[in-house]
Protein backbone atom coordinates (compact mmCIF):
# COMPACT_ATOMS: atom_id res chain seq x y z
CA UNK A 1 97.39 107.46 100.43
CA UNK A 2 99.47 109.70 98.24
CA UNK A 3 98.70 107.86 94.64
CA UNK A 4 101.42 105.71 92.60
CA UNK A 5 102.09 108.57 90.36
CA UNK A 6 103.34 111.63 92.91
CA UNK A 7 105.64 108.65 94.17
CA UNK A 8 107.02 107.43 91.24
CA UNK A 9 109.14 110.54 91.07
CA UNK A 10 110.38 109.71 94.61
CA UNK A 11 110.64 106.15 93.98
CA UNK A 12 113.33 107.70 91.10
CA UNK A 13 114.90 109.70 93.31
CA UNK A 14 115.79 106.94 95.67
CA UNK A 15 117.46 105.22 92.42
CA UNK A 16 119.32 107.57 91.82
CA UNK A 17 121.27 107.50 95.17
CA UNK A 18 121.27 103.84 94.95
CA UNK A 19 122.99 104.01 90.95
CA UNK A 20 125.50 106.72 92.31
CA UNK A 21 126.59 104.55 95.31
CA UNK A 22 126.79 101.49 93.03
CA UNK A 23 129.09 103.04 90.48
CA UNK A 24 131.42 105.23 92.08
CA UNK A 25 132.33 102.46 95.33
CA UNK A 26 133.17 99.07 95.27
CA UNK A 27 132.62 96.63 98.30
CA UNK A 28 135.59 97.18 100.96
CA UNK A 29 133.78 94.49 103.18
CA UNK A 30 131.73 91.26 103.39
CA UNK A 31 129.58 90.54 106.19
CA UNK A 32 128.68 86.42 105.92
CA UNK A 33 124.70 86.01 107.26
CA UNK A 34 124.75 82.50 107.07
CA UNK A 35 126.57 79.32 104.97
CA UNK A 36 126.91 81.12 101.43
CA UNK A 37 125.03 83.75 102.37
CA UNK A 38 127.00 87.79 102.54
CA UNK A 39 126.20 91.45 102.14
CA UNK A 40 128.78 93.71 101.85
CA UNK A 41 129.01 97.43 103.39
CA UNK A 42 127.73 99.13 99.95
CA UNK A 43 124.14 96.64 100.78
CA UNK A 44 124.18 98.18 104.48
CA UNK A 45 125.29 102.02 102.84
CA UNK A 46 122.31 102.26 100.60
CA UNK A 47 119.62 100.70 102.33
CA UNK A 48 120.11 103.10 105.15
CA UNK A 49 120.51 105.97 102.74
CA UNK A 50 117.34 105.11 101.15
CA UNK A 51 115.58 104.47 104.61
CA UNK A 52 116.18 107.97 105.80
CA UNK A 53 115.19 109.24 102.27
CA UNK A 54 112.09 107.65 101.97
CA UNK A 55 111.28 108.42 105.47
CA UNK A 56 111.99 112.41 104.96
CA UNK A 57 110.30 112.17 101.75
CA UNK A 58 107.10 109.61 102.80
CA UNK A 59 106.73 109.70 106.02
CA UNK A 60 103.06 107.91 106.28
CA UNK A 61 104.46 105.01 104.15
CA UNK A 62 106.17 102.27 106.13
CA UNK A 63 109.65 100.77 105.08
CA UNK A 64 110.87 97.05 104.72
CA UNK A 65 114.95 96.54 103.98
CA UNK A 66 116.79 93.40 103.44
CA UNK A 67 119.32 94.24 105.76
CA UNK A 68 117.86 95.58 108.33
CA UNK A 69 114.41 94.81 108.44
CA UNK A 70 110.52 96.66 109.21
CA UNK A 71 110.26 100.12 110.58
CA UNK A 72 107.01 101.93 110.61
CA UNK A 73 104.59 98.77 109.26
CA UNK A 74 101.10 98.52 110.03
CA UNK A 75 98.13 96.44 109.25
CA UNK A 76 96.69 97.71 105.41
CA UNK A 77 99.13 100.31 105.91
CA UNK A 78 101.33 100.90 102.14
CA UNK A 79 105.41 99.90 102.53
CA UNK A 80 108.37 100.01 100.44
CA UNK A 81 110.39 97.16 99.94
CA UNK A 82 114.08 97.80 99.31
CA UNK A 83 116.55 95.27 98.15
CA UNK A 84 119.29 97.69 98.38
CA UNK A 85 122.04 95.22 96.25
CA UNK A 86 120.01 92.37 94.36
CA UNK A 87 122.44 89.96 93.78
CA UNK A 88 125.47 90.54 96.13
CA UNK A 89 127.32 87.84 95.32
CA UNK A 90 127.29 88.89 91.66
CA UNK A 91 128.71 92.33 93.20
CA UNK A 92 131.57 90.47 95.21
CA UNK A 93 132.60 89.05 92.47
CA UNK A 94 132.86 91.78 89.70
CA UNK A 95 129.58 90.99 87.91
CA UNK A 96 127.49 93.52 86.11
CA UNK A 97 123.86 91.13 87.05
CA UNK A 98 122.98 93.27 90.17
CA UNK A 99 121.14 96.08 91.09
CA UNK A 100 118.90 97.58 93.35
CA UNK A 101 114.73 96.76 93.70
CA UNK A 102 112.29 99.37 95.32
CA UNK A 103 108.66 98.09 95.55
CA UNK A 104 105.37 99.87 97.16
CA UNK A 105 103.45 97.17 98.27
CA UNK A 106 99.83 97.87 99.35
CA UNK A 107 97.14 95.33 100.27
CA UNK A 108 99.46 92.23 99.76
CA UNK A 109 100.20 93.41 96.66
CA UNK A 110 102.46 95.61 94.78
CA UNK A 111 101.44 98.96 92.77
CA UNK A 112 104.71 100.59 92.00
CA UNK A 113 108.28 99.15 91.15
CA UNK A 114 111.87 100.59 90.20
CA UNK A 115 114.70 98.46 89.26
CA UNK A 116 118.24 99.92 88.80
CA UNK A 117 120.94 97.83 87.35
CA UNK A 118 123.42 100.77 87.15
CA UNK A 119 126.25 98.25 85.63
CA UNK A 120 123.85 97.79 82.72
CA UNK A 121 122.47 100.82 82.34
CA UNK A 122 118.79 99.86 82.58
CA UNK A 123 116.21 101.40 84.78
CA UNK A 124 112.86 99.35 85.07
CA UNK A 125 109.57 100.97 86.43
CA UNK A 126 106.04 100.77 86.10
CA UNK A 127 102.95 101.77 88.40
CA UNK A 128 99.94 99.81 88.13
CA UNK A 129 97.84 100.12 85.46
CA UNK A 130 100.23 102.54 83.20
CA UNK A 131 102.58 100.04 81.67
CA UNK A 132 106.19 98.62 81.93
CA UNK A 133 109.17 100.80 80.94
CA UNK A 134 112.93 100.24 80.59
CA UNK A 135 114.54 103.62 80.43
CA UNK A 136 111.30 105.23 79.78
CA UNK A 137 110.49 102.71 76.72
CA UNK A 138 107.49 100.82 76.84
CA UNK A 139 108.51 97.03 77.31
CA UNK A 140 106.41 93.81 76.50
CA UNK A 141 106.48 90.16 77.82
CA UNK A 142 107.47 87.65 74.73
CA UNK A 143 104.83 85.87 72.29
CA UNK A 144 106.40 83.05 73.05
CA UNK A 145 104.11 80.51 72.53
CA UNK A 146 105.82 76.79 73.03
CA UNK A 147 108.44 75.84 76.24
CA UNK A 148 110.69 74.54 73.70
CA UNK A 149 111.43 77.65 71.73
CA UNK A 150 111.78 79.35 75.18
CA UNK A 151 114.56 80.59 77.73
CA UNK A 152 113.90 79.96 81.13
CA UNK A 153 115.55 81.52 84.21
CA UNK A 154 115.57 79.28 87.75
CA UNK A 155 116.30 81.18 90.85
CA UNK A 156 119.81 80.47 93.15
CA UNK A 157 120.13 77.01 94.45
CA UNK A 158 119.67 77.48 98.50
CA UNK A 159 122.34 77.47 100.39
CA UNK A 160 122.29 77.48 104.25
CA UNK A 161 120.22 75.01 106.94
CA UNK A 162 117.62 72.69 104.42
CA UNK A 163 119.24 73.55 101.60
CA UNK A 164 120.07 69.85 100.53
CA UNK A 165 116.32 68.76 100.12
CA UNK A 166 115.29 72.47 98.72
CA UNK A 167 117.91 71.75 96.13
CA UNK A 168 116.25 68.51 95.20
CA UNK A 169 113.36 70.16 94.17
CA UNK A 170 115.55 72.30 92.58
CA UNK A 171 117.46 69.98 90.82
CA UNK A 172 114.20 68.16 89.49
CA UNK A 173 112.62 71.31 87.91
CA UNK A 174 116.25 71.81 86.23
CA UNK A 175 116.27 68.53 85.00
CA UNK A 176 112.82 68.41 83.56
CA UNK A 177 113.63 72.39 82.00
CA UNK A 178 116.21 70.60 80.61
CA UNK A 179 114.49 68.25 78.47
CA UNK A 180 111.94 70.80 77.64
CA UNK A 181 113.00 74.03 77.18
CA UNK A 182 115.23 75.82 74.80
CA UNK A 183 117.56 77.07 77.25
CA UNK A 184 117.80 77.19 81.00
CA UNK A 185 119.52 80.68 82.55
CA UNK A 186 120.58 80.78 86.26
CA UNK A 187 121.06 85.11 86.62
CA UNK A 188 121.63 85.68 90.27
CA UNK A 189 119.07 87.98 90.46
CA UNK A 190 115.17 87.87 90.99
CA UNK A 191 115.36 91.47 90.11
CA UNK A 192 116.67 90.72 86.72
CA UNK A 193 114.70 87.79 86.50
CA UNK A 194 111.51 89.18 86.49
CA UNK A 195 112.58 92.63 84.41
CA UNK A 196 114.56 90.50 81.97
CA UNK A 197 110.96 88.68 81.51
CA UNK A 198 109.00 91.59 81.14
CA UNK A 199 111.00 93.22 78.61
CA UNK A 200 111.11 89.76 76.41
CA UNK A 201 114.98 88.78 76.96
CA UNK A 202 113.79 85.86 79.61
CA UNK A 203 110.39 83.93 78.28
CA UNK A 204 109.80 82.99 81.65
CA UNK A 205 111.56 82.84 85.64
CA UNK A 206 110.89 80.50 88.15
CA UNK A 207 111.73 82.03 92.13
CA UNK A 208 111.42 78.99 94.49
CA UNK A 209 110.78 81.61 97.27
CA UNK A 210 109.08 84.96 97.58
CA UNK A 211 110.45 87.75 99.97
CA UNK A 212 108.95 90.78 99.26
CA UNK A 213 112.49 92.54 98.64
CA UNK A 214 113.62 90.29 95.70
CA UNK A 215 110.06 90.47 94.48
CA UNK A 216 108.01 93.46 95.01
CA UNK A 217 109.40 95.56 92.07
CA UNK A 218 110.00 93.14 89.78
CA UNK A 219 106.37 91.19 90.05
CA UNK A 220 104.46 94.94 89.46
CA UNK A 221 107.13 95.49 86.10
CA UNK A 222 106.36 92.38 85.00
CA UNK A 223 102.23 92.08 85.63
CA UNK A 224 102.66 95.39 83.62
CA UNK A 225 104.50 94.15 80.58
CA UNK A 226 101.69 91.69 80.04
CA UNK A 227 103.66 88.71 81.95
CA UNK A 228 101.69 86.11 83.99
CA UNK A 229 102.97 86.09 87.46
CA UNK A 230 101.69 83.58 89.80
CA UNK A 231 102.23 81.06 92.43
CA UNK A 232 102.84 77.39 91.69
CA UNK A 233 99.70 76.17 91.99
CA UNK A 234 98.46 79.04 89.33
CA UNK A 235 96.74 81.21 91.85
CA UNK A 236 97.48 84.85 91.42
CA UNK A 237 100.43 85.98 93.02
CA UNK A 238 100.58 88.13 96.35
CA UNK A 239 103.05 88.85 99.15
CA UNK A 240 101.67 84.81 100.83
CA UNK A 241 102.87 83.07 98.01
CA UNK A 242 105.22 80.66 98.57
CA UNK A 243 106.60 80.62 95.22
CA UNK A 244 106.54 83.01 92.07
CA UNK A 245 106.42 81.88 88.59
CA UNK A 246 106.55 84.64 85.62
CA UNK A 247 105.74 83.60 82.30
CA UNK A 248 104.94 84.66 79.06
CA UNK A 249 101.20 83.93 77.93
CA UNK A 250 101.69 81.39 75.80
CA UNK A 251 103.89 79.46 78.12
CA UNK A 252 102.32 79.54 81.54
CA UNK A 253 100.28 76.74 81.08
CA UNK A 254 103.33 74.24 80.35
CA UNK A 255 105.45 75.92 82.97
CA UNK A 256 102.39 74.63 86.01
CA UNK A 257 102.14 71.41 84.16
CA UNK A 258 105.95 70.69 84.51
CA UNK A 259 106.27 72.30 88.34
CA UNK A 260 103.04 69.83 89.19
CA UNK A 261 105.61 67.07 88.15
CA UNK A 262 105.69 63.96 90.77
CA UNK A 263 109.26 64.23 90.51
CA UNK A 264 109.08 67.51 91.25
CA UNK A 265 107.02 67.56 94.24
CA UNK A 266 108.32 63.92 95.63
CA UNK A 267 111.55 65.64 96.99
């Protein structure tokens, strides 16, 4: 395989599209994929302009969109995950908390990451073992080291078929965060939920869910910025865990102890 570093350049590239499409259109249409659930035409626009670039530019590396799903993937075979608008409904509605999350995932895990959130004018990347940058600055997880001096984001409530008893689990963490930690954020945006953690804004982010286009990018950034990325039990995170938890250091330990809650896991 061509290594992390010839494809970060490409990986930038594909950004740049992305940012240009972001900031000079605004959505024209909205496409609903379930209760609560939309994309709009700029989420279909630039995953298929990235699709075609990545495949003209990487043509041995498979591709996995939101929108449209696998082409080209293969067992132990590399793929980029593309979430080509991270938080649409932030979009719809005129809000700068979106962007768009390229991940090369390899092994069940990923090695390289790009996050654009062109409305904020912050570009995330790292590759594996070299660090986590926002717009080419090194970045660092917080020292954080108590859940009560720290900011916690919690994914989107689910919306959808299930989504009552997913939201009771939901609403149990919240209320427990509540009593514990400084301050609770709800972004709209794995994305910016794990980049806002690796650069210290966010002390930790909770994702009740782990598709490898809301995650792959941000989960590299952050294991690079020194964050602690796992799933809830505390095993190390890959592409089979069924939730991801990012936390500073000093916090991780109080994060597991409060997501092992009974009334937590009773719901």
């Amino acid at each position: 395989m061509t290594t992390p570093d010839d494809l970060l350049p490409i990986a930038r590239a594909a950004m740049d599209i992305a940012c240009a499409r972001l900031l000079d259109h605004r959505p024209e249409t909205v496409t609903a994929k379930g209760d609560r659930d939309f994309a709009s035409d700029l989420d279909y626009a630039i995953e298929r302009e990235l699709r075609t670039f990545l495949r003209e530019h990487t043509p041995r590396i498979g591709f996995l969109g939101e929108e449209e799903g696998a082409e080209q993937l293969e067992e132990d075979q590399p793929f980029w995950a593309l979430d080509p608008v991270d938080g649409t409904s932030n979009l719809i509605h005129g809000l700068p908390m979106c962007g768009t999350s390229l991940g090369l995932v390899h092994r069940d895990r990923p090695i390289l990451g790009v996050v654009e959130l062109p409305f904020l004018n912050e570009r995330y990347h790292a590759v594996q073992g070299q660090g986590a940058h926002l717009n080419d600055r090194l970045v660092h997880a917080a020292s954080t080291a108590t859940l009560d001096a720290a900011i916690i984001a919690l994914g989107d409530y689910a919306v959808g078929p299930g989504a009552g008893p997913k939201n009771r689990k939901r609403l149990a963490i919240t209320n427990l965060l509540g009593q514990r930690a400084e301050r609770i954020r709800m972004l709209g945006s794995a994305a910016i939920d794990l980049v806002w953690t690796a650069s210290g804004r966010l002390d930790g982010a909770i994702l009740l869910s782990n598709k490898p286009w809301d995650t792959a990018a941000g989960v590299v950034i952050a294991r690079e910025a020194g964050v602690h990325v796992v799933d809830v039990d505390g095993k190390p995170h890959d592409l089979h865990s069924t939730t991801t938890v990012a936390a500073a250091p000093g916090i991780l330990d109080e994060l597991l102890v409060l997501l092992a809650d009974p009334t937590v896991n009773a719901t």
